[in-house]
N, C-alpha and C. Protein backbone atom coordinates (compact mmCIF):
# COMPACT_ATOMS: atom_id res chain seq x y z
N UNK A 1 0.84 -1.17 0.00
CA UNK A 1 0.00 0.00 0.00
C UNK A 1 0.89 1.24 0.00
N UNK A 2 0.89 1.99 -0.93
CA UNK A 2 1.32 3.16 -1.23
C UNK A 2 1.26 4.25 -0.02
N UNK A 3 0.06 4.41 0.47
CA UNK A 3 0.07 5.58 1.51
C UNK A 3 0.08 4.61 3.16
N UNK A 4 0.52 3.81 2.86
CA UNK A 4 0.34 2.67 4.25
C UNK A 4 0.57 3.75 5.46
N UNK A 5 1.87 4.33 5.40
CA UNK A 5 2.62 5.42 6.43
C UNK A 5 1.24 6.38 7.11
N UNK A 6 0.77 7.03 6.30
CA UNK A 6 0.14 8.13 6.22
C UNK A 6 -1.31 7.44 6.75
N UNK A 7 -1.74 6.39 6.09
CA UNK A 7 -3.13 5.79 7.18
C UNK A 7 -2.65 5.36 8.41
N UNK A 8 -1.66 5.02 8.64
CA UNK A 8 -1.30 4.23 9.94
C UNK A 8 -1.93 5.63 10.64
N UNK A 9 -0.70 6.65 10.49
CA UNK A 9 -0.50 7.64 11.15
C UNK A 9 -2.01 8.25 11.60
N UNK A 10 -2.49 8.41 10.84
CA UNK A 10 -4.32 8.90 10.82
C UNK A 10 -5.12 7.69 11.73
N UNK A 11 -4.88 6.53 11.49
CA UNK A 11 -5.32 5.55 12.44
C UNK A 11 -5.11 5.39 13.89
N UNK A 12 -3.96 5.62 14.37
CA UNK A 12 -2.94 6.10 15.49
C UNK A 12 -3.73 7.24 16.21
N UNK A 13 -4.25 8.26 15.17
CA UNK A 13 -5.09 9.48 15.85
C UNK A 13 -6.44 9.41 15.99
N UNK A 14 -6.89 8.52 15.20
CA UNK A 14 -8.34 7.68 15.54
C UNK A 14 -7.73 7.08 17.06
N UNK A 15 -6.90 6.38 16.94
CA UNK A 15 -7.12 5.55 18.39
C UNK A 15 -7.26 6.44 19.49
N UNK A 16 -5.89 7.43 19.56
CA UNK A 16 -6.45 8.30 20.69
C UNK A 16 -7.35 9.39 21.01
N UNK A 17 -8.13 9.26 19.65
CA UNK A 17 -9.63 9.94 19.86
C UNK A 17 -10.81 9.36 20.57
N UNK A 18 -10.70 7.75 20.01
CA UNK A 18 -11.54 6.98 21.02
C UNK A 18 -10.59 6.94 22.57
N UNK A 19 -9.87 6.92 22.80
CA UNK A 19 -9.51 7.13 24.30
C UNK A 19 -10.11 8.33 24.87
N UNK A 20 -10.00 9.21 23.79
CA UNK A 20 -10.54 10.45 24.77
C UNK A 20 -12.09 10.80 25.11
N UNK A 21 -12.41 9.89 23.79
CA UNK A 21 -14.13 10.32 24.04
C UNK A 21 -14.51 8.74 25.55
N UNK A 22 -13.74 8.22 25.89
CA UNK A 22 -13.66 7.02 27.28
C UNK A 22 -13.59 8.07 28.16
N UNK A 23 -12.43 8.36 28.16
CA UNK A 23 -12.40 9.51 29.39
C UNK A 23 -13.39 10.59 29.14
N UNK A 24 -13.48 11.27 28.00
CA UNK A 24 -14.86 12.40 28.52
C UNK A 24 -16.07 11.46 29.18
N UNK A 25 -16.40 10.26 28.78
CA UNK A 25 -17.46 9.99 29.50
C UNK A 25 -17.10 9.60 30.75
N UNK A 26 -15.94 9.16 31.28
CA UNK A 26 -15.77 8.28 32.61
C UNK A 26 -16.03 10.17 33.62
N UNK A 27 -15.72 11.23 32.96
CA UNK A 27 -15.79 12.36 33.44
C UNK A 27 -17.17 12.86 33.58
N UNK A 28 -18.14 12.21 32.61
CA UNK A 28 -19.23 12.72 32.81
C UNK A 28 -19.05 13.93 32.31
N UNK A 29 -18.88 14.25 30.77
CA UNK A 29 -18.89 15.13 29.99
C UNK A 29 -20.28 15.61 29.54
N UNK A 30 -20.60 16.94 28.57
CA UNK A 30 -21.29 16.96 28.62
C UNK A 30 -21.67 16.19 27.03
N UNK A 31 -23.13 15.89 26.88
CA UNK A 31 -23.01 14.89 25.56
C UNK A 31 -22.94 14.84 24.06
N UNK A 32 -23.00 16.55 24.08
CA UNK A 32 -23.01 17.12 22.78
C UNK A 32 -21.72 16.94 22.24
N UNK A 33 -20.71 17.37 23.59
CA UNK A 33 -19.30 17.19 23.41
C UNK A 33 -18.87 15.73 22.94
N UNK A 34 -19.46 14.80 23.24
CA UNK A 34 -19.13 13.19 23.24
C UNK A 34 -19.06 13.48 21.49
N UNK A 35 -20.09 13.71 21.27
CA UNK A 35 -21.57 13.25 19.80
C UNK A 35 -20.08 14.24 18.70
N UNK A 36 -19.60 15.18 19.30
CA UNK A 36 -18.80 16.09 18.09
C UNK A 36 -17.46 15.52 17.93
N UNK A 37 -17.23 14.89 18.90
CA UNK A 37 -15.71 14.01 18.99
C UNK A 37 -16.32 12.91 18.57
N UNK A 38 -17.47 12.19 18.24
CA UNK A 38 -17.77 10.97 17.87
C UNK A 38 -17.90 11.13 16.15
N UNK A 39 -18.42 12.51 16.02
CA UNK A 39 -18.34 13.03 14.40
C UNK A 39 -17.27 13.13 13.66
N UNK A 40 -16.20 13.69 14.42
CA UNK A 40 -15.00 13.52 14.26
C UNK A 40 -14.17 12.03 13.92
N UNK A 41 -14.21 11.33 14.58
CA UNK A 41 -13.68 10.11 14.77
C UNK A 41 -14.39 9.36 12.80
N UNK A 42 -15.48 9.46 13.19
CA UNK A 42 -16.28 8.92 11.96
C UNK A 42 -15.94 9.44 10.83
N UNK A 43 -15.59 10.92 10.50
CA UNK A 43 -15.27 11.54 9.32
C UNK A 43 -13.59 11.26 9.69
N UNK A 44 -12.76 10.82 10.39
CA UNK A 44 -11.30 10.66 9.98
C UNK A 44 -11.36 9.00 9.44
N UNK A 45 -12.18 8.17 10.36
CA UNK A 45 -12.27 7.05 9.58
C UNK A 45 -12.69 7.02 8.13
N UNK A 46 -13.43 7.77 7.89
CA UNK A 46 -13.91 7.70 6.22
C UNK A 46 -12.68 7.90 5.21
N UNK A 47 -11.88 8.49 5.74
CA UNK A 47 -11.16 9.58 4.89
C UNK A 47 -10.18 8.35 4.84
N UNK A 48 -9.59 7.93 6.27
CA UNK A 48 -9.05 6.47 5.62
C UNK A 48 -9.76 5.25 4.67
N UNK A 49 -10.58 5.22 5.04
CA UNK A 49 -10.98 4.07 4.35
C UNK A 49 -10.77 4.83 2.73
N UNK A 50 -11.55 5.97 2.14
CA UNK A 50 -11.05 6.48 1.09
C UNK A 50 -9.60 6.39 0.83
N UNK A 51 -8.39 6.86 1.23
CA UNK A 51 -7.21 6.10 1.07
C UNK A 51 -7.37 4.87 0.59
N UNK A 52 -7.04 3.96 1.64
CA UNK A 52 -7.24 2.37 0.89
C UNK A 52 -8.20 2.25 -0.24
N UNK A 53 -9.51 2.98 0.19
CA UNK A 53 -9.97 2.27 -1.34
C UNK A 53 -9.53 2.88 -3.05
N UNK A 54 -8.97 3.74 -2.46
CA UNK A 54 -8.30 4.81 -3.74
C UNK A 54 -6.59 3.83 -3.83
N UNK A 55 -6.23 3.38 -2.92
CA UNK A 55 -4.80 2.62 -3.16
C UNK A 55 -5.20 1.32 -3.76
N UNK A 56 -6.41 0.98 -3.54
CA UNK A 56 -6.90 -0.16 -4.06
C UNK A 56 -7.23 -0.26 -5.83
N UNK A 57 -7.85 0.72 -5.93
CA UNK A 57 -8.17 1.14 -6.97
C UNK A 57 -6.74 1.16 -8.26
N UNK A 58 -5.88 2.21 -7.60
CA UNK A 58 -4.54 2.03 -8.18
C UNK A 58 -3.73 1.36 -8.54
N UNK A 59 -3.58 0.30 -7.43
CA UNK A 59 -2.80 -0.65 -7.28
C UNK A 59 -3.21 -2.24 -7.93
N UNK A 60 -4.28 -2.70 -6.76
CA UNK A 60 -4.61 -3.86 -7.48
C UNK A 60 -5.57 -4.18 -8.14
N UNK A 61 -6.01 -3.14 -8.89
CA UNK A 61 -7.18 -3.23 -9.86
C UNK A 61 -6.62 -2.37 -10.89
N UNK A 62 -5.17 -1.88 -10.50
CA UNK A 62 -4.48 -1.07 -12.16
C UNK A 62 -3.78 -2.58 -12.70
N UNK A 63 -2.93 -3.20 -11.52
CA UNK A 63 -2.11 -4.20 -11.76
C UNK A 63 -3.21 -5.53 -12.48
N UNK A 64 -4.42 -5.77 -12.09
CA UNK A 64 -5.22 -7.13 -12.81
C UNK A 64 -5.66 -6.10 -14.68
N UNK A 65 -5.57 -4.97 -14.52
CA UNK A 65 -6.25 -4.37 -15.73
C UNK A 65 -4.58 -4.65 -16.68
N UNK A 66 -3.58 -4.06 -16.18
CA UNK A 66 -2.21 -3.99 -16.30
C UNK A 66 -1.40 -5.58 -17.17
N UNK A 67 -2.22 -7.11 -16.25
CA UNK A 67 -1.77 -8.26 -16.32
C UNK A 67 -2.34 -8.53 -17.73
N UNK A 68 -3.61 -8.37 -18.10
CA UNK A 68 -4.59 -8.61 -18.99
C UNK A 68 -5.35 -9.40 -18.36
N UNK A 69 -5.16 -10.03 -17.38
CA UNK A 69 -6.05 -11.46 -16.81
C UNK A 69 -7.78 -11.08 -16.97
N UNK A 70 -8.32 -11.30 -17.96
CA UNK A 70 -9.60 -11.09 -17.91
C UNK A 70 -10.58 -11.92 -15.98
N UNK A 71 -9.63 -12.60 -15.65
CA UNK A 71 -10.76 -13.28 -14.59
C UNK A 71 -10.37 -12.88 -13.63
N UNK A 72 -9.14 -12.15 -13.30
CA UNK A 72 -8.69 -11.66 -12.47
C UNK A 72 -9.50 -9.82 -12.45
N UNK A 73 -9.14 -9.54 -13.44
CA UNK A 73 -10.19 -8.23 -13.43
C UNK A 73 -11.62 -8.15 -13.10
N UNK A 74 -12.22 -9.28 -13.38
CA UNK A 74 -13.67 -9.75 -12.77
C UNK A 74 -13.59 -9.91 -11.00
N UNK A 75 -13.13 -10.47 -10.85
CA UNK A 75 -12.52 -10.61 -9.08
C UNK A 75 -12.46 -9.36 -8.63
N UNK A 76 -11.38 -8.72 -9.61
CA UNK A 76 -11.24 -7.13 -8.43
C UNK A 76 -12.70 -6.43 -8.46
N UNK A 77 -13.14 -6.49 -9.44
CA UNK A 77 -14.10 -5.52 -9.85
C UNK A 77 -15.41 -6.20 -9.03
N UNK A 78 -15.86 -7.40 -8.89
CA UNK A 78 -16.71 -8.35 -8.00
C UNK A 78 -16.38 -7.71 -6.30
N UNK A 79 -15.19 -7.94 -6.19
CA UNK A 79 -14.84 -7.43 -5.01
C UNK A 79 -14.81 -5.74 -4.24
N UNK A 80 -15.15 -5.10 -4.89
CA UNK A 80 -15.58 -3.99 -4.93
C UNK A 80 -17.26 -4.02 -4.84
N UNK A 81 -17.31 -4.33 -6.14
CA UNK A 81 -19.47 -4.22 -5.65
C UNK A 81 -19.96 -5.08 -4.47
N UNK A 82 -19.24 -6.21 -3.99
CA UNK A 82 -19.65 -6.16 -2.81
C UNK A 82 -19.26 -5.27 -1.51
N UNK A 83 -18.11 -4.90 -1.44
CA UNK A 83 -17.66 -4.05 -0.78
C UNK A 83 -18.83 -2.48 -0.46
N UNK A 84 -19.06 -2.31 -1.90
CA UNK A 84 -20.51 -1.23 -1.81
C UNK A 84 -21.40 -1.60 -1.62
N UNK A 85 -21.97 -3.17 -2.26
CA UNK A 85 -23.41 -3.36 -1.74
C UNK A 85 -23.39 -3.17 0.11
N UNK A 86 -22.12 -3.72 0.69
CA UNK A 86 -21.87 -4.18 2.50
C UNK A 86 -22.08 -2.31 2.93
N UNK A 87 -21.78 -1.48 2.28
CA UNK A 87 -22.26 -0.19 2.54
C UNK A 87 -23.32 0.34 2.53
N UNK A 88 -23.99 0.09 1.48
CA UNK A 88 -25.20 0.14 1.41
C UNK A 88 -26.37 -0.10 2.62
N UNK A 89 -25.43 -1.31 3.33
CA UNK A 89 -26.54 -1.79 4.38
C UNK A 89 -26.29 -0.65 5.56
């Protein structure tokens, strides 16, 4: 994975976002505050998952288009629409 570094790093700051929204509640924060650090957390996860699925895209669905493997390009491309249909839900 091309940007592997750079999601870790963003993942790393997801983690200690969920630590902190533990402690705002073990504090008895107030809950709006929870809900905006929980918005947060959710829009940095997206943004990774966009990464990977954009490295995905590049990589091993340039490389099966790249091989010629017609059944291998069916796979990547299969593997993707389920990936969106599992979103969908």
């Amino acid at each position: 994975m091309e940007n592997a570094e750079n999601t870790i790093k963003r993942l790393n700051r997801i983690e200690g976002q969920v630590r902190g929204i533990v402690r705002m509640l073990e504090e008895d924060r107030y809950c709006i505050d929870v809900l905006h650090q929980i918005q947060a957390i959710k829009a940095a996860l997206a943004k990774a998952e966009s990464e990977i699925l954009k490295d995905h895209a590049a990589n091993c669905i340039g490389a099966a288009i790249g091989a010629g493997n017609e059944e291998l390009q069916r796979e990547k491309i299969s593997e993707l629409i389920d990936l969106f249909d599992k979103l969908k839900r």
